[in-house]
N, C-alpha and C. Protein backbone atom coordinates (compact mmCIF):
# COMPACT_ATOMS: atom_id res chain seq x y z
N UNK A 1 91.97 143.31 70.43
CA UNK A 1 92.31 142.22 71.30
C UNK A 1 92.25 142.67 72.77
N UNK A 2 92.57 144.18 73.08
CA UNK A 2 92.70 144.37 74.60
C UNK A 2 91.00 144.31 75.50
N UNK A 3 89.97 144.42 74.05
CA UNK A 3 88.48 144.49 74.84
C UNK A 3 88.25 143.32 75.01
N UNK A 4 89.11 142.24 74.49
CA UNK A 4 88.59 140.55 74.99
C UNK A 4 89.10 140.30 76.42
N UNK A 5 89.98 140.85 76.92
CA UNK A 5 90.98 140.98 78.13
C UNK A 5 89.94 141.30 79.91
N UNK A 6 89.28 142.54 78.88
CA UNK A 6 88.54 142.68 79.77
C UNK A 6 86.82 142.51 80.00
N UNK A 7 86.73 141.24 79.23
CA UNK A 7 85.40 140.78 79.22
C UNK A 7 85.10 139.89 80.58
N UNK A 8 86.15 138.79 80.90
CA UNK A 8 86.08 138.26 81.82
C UNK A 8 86.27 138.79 83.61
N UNK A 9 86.72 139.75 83.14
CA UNK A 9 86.50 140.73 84.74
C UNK A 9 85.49 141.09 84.74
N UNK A 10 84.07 141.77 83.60
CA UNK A 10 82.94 142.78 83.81
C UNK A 10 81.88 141.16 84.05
N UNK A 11 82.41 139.94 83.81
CA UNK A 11 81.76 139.03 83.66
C UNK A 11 81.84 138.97 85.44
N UNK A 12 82.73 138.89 85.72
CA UNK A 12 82.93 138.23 87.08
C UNK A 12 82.48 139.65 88.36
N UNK A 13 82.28 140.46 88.01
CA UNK A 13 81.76 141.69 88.59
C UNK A 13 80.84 141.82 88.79
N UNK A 14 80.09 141.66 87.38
CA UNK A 14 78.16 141.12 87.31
C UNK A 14 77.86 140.33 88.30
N UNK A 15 78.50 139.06 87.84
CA UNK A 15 78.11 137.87 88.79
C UNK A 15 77.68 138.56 90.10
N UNK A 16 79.27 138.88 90.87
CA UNK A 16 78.98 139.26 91.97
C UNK A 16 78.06 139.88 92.50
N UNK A 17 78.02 141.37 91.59
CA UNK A 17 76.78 141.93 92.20
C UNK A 17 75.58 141.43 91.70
N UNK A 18 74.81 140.61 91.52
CA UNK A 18 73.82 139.59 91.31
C UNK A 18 73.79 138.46 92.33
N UNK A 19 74.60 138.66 93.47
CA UNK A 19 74.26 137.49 94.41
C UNK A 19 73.96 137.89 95.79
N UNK A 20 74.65 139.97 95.74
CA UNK A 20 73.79 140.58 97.24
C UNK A 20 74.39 139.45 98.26
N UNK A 21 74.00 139.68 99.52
CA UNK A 21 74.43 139.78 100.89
C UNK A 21 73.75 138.03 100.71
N UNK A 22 74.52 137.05 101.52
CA UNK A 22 74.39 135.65 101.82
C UNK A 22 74.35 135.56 103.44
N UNK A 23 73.41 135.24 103.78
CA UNK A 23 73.39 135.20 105.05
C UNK A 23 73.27 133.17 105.44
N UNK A 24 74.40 132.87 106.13
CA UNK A 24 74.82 131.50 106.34
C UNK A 24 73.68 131.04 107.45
N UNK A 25 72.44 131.47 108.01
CA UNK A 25 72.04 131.12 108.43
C UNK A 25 70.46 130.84 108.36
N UNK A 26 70.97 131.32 107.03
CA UNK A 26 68.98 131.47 106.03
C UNK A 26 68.49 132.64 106.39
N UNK A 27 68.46 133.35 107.70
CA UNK A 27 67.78 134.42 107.95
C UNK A 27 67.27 135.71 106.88
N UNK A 28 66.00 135.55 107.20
CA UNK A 28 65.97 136.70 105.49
C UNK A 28 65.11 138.10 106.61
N UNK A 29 66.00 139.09 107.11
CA UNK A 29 65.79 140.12 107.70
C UNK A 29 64.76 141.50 107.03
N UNK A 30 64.43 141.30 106.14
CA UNK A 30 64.33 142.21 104.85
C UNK A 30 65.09 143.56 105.24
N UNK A 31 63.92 144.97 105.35
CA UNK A 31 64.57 145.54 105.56
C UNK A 31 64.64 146.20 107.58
N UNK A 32 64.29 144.93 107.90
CA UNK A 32 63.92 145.44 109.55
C UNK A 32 65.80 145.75 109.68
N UNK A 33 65.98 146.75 110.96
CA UNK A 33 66.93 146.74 111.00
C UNK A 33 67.03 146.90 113.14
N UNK A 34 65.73 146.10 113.42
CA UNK A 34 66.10 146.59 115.07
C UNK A 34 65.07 145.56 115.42
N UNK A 35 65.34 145.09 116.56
CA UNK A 35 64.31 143.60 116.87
C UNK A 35 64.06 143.99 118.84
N UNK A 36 62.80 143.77 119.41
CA UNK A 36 62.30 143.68 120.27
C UNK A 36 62.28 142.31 120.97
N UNK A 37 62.78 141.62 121.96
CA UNK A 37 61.93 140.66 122.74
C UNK A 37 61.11 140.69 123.89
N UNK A 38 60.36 141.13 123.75
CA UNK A 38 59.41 141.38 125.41
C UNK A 38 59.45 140.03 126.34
N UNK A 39 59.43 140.49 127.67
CA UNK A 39 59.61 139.71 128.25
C UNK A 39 58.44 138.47 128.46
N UNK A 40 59.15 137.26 128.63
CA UNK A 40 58.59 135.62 127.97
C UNK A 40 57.69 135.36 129.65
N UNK A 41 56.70 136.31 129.89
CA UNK A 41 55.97 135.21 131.63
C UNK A 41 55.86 133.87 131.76
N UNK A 42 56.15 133.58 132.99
CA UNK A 42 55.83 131.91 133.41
C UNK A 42 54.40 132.11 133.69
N UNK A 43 53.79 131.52 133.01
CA UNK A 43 52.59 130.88 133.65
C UNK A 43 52.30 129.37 133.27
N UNK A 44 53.53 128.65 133.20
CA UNK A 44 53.81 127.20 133.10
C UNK A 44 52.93 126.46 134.36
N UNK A 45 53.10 126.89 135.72
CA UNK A 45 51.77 126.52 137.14
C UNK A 45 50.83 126.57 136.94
N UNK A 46 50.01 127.29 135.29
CA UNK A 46 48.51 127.26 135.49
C UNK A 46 48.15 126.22 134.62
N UNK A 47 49.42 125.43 134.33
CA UNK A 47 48.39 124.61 133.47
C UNK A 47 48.51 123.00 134.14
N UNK A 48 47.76 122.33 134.01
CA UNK A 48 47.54 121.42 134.79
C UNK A 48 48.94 119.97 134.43
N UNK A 49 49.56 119.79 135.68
CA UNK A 49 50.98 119.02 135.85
C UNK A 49 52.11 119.28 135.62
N UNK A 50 51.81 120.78 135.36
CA UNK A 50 53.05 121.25 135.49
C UNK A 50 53.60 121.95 136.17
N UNK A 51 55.03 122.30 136.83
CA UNK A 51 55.73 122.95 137.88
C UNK A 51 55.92 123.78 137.49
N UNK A 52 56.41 125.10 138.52
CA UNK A 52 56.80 126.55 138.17
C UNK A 52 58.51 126.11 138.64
N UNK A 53 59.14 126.90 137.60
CA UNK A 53 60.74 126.94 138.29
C UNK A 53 60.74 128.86 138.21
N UNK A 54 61.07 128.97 139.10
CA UNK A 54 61.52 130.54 139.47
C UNK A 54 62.79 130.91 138.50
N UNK A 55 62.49 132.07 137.54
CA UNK A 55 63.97 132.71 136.68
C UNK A 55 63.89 132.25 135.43
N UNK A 56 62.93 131.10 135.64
CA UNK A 56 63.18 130.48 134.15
C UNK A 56 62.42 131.70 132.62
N UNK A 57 61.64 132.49 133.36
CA UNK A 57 61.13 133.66 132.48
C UNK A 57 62.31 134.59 131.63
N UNK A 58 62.77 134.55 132.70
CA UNK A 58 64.19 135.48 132.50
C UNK A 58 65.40 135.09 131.99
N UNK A 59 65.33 133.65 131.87
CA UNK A 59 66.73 133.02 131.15
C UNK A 59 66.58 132.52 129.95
N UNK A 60 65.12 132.36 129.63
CA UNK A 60 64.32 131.85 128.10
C UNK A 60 64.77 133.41 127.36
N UNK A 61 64.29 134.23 128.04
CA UNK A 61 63.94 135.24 127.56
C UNK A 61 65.53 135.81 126.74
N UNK A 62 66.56 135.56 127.69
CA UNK A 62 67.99 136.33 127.25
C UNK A 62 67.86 135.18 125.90
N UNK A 63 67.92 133.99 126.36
CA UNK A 63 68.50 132.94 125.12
C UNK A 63 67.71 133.32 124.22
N UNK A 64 66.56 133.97 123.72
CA UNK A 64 66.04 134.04 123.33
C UNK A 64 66.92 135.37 121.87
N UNK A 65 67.02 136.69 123.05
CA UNK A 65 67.35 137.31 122.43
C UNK A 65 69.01 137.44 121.69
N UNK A 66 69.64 136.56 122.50
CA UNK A 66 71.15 135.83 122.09
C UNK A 66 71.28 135.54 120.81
N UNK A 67 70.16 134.74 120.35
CA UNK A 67 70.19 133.67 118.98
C UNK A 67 69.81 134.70 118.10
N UNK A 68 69.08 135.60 118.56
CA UNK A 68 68.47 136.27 117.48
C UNK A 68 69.67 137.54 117.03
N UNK A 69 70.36 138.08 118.07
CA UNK A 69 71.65 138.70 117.77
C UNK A 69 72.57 138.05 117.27
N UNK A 70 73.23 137.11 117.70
CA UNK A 70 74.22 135.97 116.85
C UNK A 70 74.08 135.54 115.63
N UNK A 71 72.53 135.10 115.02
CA UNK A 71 72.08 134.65 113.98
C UNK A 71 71.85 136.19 112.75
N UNK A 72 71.91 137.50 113.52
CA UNK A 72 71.42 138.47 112.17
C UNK A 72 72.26 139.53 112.49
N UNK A 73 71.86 140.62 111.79
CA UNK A 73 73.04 141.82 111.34
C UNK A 73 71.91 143.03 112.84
N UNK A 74 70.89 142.56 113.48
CA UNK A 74 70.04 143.52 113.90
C UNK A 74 70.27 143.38 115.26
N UNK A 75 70.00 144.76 115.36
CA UNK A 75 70.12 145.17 116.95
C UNK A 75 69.23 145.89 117.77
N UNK A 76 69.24 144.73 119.23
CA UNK A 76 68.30 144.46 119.81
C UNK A 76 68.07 146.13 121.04
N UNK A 77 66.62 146.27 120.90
CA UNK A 77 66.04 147.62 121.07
C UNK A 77 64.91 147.12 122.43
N UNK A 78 64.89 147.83 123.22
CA UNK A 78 64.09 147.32 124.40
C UNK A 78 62.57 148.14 124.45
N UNK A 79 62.12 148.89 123.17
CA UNK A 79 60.87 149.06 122.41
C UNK A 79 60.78 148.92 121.07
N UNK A 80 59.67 148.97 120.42
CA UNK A 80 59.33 149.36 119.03
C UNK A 80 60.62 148.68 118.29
N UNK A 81 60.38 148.09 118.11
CA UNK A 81 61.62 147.30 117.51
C UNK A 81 60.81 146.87 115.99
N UNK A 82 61.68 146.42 115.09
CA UNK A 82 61.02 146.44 113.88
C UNK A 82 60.32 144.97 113.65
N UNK A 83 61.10 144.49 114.27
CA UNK A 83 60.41 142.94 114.37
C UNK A 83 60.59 142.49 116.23
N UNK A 84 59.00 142.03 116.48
CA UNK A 84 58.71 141.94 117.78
C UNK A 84 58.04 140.18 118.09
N UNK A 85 59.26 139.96 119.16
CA UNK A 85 58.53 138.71 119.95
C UNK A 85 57.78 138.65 120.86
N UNK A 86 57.23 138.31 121.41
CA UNK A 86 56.50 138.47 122.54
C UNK A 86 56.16 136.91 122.74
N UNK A 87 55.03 136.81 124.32
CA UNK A 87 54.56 135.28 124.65
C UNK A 87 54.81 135.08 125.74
N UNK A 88 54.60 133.87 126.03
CA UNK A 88 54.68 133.04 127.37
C UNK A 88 54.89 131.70 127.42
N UNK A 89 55.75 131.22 128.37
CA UNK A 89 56.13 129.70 128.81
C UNK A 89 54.69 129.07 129.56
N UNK A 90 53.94 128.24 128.56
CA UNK A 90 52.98 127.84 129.13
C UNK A 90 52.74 126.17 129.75
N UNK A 91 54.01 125.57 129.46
CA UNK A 91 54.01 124.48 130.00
C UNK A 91 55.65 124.16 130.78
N UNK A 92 55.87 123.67 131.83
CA UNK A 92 57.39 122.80 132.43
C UNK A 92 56.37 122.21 132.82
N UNK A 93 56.45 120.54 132.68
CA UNK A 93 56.32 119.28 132.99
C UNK A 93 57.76 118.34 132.67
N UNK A 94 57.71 117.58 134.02
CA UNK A 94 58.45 116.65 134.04
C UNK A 94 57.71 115.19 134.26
N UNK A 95 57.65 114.15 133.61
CA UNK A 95 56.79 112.85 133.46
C UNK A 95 57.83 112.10 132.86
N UNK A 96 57.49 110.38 133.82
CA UNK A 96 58.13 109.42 133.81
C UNK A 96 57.96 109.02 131.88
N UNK A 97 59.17 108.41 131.41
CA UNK A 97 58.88 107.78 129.53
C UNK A 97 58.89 106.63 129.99
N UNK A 98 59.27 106.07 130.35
CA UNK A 98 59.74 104.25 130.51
C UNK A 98 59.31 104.05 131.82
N UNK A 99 59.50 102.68 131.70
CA UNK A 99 59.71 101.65 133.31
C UNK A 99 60.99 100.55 133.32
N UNK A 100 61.22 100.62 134.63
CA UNK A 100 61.41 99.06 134.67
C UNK A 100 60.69 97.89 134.98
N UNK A 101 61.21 96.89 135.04
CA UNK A 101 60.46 95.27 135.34
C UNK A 101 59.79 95.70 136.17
N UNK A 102 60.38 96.56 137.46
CA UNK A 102 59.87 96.55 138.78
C UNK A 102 58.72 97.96 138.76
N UNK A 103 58.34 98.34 137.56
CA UNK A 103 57.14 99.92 137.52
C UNK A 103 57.69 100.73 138.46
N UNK A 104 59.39 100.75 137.62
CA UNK A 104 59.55 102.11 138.10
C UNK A 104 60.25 102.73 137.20
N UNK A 105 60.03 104.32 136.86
CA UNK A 105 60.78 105.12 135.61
C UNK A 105 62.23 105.00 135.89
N UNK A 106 62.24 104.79 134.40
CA UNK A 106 63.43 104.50 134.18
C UNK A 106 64.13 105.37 133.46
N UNK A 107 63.00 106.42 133.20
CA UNK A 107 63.72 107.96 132.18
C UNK A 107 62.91 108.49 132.64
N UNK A 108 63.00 109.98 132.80
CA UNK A 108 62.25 111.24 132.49
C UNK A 108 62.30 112.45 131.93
N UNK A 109 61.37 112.74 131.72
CA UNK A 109 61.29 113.65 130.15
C UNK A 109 60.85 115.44 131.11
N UNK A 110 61.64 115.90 130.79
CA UNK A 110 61.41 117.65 130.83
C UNK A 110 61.03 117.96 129.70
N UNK A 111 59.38 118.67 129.26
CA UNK A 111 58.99 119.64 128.50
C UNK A 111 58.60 120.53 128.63
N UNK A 112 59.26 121.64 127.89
CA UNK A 112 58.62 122.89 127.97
C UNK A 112 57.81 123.51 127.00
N UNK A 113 56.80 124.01 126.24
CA UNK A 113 56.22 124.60 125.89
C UNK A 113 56.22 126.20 125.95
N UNK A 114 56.17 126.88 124.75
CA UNK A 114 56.45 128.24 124.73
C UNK A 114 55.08 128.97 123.56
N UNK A 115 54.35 129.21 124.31
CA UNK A 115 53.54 130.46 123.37
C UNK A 115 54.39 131.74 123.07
N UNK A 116 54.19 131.91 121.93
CA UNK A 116 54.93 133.25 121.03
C UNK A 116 53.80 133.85 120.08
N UNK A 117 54.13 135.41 120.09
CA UNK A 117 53.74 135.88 119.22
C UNK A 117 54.43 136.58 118.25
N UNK A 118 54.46 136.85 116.83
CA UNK A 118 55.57 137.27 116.77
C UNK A 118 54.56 138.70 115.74
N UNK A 119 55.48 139.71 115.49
CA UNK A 119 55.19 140.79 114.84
C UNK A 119 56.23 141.67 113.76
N UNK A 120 55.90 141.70 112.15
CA UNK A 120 56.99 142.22 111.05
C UNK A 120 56.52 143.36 110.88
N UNK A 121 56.88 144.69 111.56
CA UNK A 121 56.33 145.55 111.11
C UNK A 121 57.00 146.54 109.54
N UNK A 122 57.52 145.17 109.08
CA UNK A 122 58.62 145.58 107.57
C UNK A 122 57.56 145.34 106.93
N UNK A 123 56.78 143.96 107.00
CA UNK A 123 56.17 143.26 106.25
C UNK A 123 54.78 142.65 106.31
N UNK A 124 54.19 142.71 105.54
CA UNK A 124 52.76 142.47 105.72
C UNK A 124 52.68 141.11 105.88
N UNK A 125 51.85 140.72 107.08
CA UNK A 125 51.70 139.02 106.53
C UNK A 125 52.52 138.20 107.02
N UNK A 126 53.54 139.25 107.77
CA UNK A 126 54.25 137.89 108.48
C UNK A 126 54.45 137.71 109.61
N UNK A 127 53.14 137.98 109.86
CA UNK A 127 53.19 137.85 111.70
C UNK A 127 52.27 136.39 112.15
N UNK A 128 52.98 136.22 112.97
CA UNK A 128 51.86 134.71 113.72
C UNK A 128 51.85 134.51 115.52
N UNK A 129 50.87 133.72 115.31
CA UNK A 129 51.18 133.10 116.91
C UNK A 129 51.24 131.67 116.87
N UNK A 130 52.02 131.16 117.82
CA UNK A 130 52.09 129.55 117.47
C UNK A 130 53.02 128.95 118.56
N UNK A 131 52.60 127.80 119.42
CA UNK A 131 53.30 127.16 120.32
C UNK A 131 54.54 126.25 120.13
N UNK A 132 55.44 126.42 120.47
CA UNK A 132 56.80 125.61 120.35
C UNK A 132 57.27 124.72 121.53
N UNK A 133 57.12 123.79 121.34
CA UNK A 133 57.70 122.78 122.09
C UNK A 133 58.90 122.36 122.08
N UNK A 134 59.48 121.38 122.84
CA UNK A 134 60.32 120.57 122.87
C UNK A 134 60.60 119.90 124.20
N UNK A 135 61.69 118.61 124.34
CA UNK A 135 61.65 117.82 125.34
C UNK A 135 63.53 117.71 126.09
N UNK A 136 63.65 117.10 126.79
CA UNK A 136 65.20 116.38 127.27
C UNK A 136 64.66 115.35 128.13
N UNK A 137 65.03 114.35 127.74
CA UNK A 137 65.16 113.28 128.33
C UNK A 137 66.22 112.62 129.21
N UNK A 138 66.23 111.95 130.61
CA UNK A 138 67.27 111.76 130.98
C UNK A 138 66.96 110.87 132.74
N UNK A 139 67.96 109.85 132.86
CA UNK A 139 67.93 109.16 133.31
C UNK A 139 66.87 109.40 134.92
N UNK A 140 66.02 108.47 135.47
CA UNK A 140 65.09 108.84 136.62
C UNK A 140 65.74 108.65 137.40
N UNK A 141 67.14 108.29 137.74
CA UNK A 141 68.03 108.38 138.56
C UNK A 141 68.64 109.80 139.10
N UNK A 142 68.91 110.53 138.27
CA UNK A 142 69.28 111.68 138.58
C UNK A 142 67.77 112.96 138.92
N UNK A 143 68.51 113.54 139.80
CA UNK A 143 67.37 114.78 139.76
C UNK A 143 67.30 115.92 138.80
N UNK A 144 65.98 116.25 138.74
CA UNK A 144 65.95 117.27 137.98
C UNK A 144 66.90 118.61 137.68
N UNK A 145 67.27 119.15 139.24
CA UNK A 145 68.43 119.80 139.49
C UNK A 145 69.71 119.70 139.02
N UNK A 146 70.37 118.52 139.10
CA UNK A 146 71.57 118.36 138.81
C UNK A 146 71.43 118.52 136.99
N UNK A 147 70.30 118.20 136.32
CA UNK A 147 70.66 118.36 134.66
C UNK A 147 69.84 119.27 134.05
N UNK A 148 68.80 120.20 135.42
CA UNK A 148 68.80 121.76 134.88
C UNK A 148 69.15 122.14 133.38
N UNK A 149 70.59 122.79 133.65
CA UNK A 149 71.06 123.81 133.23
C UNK A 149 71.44 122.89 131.85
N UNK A 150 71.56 121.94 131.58
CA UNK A 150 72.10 121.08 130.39
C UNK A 150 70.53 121.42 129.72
N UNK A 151 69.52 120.72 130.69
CA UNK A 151 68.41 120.42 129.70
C UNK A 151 67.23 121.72 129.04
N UNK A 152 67.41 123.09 130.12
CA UNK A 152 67.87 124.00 129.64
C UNK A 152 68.24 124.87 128.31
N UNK A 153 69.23 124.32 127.94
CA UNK A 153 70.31 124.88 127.43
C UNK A 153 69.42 124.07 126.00
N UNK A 154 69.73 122.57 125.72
CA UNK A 154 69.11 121.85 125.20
C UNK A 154 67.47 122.12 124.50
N UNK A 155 66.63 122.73 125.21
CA UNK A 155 65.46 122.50 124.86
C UNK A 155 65.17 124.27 124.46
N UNK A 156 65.52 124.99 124.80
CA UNK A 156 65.63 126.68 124.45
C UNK A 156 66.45 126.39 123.21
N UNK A 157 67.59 125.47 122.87
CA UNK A 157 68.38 126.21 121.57
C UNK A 157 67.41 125.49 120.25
N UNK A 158 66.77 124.29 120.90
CA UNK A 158 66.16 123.66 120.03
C UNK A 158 64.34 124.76 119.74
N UNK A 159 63.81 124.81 120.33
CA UNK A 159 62.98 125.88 120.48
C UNK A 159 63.35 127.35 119.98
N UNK A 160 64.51 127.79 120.15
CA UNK A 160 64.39 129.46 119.50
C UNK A 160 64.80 129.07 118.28
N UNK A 161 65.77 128.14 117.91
CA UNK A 161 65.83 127.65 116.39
C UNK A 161 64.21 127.59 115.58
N UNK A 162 63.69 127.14 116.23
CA UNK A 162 62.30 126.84 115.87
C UNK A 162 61.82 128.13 115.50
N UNK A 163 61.91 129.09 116.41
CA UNK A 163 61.15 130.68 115.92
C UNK A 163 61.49 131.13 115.29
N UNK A 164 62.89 131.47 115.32
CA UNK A 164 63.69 131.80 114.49
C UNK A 164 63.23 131.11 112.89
N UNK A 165 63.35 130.11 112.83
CA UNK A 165 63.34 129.62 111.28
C UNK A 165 61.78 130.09 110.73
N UNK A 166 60.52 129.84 112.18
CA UNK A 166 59.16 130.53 111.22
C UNK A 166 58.89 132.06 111.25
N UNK A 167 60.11 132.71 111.87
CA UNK A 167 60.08 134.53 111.70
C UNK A 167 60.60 134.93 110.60
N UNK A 168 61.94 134.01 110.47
CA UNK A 168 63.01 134.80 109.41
C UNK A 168 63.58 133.98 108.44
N UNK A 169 63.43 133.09 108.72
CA UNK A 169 63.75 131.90 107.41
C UNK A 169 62.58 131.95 106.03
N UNK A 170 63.43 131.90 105.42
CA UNK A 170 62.64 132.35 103.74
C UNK A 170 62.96 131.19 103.22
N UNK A 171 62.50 129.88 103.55
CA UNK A 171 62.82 128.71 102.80
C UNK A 171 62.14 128.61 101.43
């Protein structure tokens, strides 16, 4: 009778070790254990209608490497890193969405565009290059300035989510 006692503990032990490390954010790291972001250039001015904002290289670039520390167990190496981003901000445009009665915008849209490259040197095959977009929209009343740092904030978290999920997400 005492080996029936302890069937349901070797049961519940198994289990456990059969389910390994859960990472709440999908990220499937394999075995990289150190990540690179090289720095993200503006050359958003060479492409035609769009503006240069000064710093914005440099503030993509941290958010960049933020998400990718917050989101995994790896730590960020300023070479040779086991998994490497790289790229460039190739578009800021700001363009009227709407009108009013009177043909005049009545919203405007901030997009940025981001060329990336990315590099697994864990893994064969899982490297790419591929452009990421996204937008903020917001009233043509206000200036661009004053909703900056919101739209910003907004269009980088929506964008490194984006890399993030086609680097390390194992859907």
């Amino acid at each position: 009778m005492k080996k029936r006692r302890h069937i349901p503990f070797f049961l519940l032990l198994l289990s456990l070790a059969g389910c390994g490390v859960y990472n709440f954010t999908g990220g499937d790291v394999g075995t990289a254990e150190t990540f690179t972001v090289n720095y993200f250039q503006n050359y958003a001015s060479q492409s035609p209608g769009s503006t240069f904002d000064p710093g914005l290289d440099r503030e993509y670039t941290l958010s960049l490497q933020d998400l990718i520390l917050n989101q995994t167990s790896l730590d960020l190496v300023s070479a040779n890193g086991d998994l490497l981003y790289e790229g460039e901000i190739v578009e800021y445009r700001v363009s009227p969405m709407s009108a009013t009665a009177q043909q005049r915008a009545a919203q405007n849209r901030l997009s940025i565009s981001i060329n990336v490259r990315f590099f697994n040197r864990t893994k064969e095959g899982a490297e790419f290059e591929k452009r990421f977009s996204f937008f903020f929209d917001y009233p043509a009343t206000s200036q661009l300035a004053s909703v900056r740092d919101e739209a910003h904030q907004v269009i980088f978290e929506r964008i490194n989510q984006d890399i993030f999920n086609e680097s390390l997400a194992d859907w």
